[in-house]
N, C-alpha and C. Protein backbone atom coordinates (compact mmCIF):
# COMPACT_ATOMS: atom_id res chain seq x y z
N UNK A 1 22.53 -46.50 -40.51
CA UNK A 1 21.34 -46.88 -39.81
C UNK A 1 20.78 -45.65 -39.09
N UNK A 2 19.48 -45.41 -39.19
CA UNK A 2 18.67 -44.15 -38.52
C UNK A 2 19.06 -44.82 -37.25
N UNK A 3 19.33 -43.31 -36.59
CA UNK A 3 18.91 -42.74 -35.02
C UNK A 3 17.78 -43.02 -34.33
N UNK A 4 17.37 -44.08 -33.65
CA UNK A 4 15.81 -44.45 -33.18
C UNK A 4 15.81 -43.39 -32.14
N UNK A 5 14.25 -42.50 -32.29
CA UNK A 5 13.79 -41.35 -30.66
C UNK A 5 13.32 -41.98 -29.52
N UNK A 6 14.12 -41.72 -29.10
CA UNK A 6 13.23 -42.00 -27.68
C UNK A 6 12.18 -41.50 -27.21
N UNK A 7 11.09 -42.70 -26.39
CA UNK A 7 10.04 -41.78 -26.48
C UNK A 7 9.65 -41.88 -24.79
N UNK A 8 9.10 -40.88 -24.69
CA UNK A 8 8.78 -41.04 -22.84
C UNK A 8 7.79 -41.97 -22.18
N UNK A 9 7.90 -42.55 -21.51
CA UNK A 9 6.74 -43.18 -20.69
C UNK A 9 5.68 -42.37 -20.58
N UNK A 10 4.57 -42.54 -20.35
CA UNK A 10 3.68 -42.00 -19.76
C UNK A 10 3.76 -41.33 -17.87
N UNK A 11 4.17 -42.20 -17.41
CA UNK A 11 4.29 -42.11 -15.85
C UNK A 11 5.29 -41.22 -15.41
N UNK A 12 6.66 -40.42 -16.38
CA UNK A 12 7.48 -39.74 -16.21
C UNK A 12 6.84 -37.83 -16.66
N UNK A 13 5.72 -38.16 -16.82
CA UNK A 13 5.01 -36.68 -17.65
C UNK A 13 5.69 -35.52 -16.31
N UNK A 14 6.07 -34.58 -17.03
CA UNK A 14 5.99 -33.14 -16.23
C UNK A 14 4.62 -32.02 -16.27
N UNK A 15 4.85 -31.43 -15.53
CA UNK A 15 3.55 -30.65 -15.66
C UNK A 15 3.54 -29.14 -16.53
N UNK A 16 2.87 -28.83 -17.10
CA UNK A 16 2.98 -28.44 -18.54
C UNK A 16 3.82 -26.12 -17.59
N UNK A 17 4.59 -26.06 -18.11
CA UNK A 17 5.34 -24.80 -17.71
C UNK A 17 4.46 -23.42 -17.64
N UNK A 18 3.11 -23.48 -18.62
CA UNK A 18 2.32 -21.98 -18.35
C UNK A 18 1.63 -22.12 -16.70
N UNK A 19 1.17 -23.42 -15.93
CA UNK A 19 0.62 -23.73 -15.58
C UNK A 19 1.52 -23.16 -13.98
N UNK A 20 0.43 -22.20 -12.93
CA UNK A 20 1.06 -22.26 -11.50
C UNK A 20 0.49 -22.92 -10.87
N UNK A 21 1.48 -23.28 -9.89
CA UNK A 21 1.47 -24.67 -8.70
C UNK A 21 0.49 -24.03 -7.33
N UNK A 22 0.38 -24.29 -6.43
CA UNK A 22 -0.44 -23.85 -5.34
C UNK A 22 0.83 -22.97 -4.58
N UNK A 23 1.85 -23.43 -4.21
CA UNK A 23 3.32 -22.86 -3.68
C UNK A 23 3.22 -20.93 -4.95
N UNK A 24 3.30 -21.50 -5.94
CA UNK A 24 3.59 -19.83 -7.08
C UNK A 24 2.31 -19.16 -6.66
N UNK A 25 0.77 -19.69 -6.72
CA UNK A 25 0.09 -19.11 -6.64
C UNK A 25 -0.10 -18.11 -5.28
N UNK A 26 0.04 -18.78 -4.26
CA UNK A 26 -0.12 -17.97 -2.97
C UNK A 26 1.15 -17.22 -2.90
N UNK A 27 2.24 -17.48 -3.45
CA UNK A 27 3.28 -16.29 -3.28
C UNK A 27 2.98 -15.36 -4.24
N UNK A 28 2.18 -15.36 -5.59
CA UNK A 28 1.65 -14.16 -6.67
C UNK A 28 0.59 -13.49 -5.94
N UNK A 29 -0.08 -14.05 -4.94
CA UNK A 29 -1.17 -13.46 -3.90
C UNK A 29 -0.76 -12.70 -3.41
N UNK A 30 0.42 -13.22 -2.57
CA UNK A 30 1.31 -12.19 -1.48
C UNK A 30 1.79 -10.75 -2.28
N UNK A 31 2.37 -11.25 -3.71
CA UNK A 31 3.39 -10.71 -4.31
C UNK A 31 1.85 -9.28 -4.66
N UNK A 32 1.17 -9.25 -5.02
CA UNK A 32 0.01 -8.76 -5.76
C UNK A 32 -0.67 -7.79 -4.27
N UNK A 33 -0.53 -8.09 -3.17
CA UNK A 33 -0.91 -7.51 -2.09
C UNK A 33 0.37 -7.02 -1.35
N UNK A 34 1.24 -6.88 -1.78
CA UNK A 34 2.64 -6.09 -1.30
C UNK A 34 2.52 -4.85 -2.76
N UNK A 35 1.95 -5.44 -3.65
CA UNK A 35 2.14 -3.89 -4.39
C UNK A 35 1.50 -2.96 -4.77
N UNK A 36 -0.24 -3.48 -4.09
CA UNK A 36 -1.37 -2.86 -3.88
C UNK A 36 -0.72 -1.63 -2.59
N UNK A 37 -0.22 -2.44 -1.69
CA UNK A 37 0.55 -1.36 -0.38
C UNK A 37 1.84 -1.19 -0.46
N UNK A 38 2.17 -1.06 -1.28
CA UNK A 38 3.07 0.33 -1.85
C UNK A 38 2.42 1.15 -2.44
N UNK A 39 1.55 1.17 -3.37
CA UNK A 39 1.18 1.99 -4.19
C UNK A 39 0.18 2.87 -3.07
N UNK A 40 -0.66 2.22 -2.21
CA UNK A 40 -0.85 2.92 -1.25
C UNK A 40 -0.05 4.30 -0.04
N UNK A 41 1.15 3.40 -0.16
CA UNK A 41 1.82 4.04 0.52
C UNK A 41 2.26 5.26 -0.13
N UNK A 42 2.58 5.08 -1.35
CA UNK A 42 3.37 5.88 -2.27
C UNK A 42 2.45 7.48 -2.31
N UNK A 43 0.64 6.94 -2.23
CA UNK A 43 -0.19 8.23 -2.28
C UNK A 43 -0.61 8.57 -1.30
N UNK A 44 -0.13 8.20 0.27
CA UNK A 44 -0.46 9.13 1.34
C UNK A 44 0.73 9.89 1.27
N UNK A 45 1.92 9.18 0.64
CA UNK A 45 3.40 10.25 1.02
C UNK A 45 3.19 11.21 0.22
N UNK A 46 2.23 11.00 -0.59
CA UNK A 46 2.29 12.49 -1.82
C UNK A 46 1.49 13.23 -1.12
N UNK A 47 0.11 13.07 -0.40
CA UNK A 47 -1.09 13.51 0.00
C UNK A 47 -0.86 14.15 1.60
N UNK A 48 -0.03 13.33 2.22
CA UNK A 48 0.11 13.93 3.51
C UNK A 48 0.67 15.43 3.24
N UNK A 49 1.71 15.35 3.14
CA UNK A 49 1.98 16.59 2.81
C UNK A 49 1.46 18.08 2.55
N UNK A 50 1.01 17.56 1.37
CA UNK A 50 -0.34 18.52 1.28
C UNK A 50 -1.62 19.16 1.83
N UNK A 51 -2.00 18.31 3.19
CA UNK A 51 -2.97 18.40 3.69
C UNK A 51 -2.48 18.97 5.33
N UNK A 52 -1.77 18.59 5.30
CA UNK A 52 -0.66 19.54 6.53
C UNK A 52 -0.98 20.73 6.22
N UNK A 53 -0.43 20.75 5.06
CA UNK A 53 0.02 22.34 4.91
C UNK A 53 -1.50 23.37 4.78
N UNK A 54 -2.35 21.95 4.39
CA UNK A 54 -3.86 23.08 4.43
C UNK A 54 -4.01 23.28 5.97
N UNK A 55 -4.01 22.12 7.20
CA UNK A 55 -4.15 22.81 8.50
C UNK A 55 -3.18 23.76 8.55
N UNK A 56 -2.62 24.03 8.54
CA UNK A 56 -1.53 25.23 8.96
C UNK A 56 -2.15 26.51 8.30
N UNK A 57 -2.28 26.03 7.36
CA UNK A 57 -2.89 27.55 6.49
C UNK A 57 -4.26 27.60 7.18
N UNK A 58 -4.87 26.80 7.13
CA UNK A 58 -6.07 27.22 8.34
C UNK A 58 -5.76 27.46 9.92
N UNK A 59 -4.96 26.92 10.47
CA UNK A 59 -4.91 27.75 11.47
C UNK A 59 -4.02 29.20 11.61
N UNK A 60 -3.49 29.38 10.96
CA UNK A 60 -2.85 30.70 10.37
C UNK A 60 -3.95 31.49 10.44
N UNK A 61 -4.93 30.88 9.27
CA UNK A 61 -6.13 32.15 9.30
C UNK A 61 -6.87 32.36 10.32
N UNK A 62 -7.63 31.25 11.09
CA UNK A 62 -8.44 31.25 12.16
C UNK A 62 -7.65 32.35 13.28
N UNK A 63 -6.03 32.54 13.38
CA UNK A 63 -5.59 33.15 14.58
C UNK A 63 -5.99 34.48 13.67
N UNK A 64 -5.33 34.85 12.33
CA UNK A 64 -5.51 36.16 11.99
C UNK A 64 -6.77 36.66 11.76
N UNK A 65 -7.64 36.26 11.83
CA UNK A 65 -8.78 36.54 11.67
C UNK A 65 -9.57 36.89 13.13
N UNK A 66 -8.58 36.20 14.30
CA UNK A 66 -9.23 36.33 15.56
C UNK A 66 -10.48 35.80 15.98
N UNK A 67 -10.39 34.49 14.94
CA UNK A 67 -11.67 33.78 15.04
C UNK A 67 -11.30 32.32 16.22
N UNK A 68 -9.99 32.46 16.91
CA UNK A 68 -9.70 31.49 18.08
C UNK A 68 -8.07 31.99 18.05
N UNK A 69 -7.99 31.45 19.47
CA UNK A 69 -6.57 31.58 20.14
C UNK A 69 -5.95 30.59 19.90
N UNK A 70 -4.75 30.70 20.33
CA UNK A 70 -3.76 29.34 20.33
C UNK A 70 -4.10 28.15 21.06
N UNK A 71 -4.54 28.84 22.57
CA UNK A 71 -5.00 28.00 23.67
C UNK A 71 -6.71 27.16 22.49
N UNK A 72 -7.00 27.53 22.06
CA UNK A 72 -8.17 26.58 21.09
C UNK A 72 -7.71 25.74 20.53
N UNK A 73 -6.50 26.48 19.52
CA UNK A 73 -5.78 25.39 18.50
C UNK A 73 -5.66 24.01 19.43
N UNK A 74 -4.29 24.48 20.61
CA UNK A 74 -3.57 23.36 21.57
C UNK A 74 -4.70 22.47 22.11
N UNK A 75 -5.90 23.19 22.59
CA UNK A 75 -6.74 22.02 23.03
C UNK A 75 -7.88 21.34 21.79
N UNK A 76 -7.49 21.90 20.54
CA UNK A 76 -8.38 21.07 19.69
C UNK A 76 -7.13 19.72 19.26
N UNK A 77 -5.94 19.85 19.29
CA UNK A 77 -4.82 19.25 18.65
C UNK A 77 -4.85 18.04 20.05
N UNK A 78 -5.00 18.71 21.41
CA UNK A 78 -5.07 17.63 22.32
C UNK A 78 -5.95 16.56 22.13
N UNK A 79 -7.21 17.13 22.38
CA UNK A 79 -9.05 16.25 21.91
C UNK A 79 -8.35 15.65 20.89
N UNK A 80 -7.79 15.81 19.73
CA UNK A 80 -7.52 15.04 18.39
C UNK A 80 -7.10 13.82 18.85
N UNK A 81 -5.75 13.96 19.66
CA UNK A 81 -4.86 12.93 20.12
C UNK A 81 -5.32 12.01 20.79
N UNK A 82 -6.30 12.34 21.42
CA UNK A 82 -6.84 11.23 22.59
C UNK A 82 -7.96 10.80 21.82
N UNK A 83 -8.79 11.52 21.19
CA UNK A 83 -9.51 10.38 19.61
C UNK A 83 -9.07 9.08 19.49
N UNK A 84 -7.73 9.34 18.69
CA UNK A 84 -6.90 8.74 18.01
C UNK A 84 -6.27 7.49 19.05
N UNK A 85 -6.47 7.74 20.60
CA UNK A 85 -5.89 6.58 21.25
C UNK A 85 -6.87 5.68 21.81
């Protein structure tokens, strides 16, 4: 005698697996804006660096050139700081 299939109710349906829930979606949001800032992060750590080293090389020149003193540098680096607060 054949094996009869069972067949599912209607009212037991799951929801189809390609498909994200509101819970997956806002954590792929999160997930998608955590790796926008890394990647951010990743190109000031390359960039800082580099741009240091151009002030330095400019103030290197500005002293050898005798185009400002130290006392200029220290109070342009001060003014900067208090900008910044």
């Amino acid at each position: 005698m054949p094996i009869k299939k069972k067949t599912r109710s209607p009212k037991r349906r799951r929801p189809p697996r390609g498909r994200a829930t509101k819970a997956t979606a806002r954590n792929s949001t999160e997930s998608g804006l955590s790796l926008r800032l890394d990647e951010l992060t990743e190109r000031i750590d390359i960039v800082l660096p580099e741009v240091t080293a151009r002030v330095a090389a400019l103030e290197h020149l500005l002293l050898e050139l005798k185009l400002c003193s130290h006392d200029d540098l220290r109070r342009a680096r001060q003014f900067v700081r208090e900008q910044e607060a």
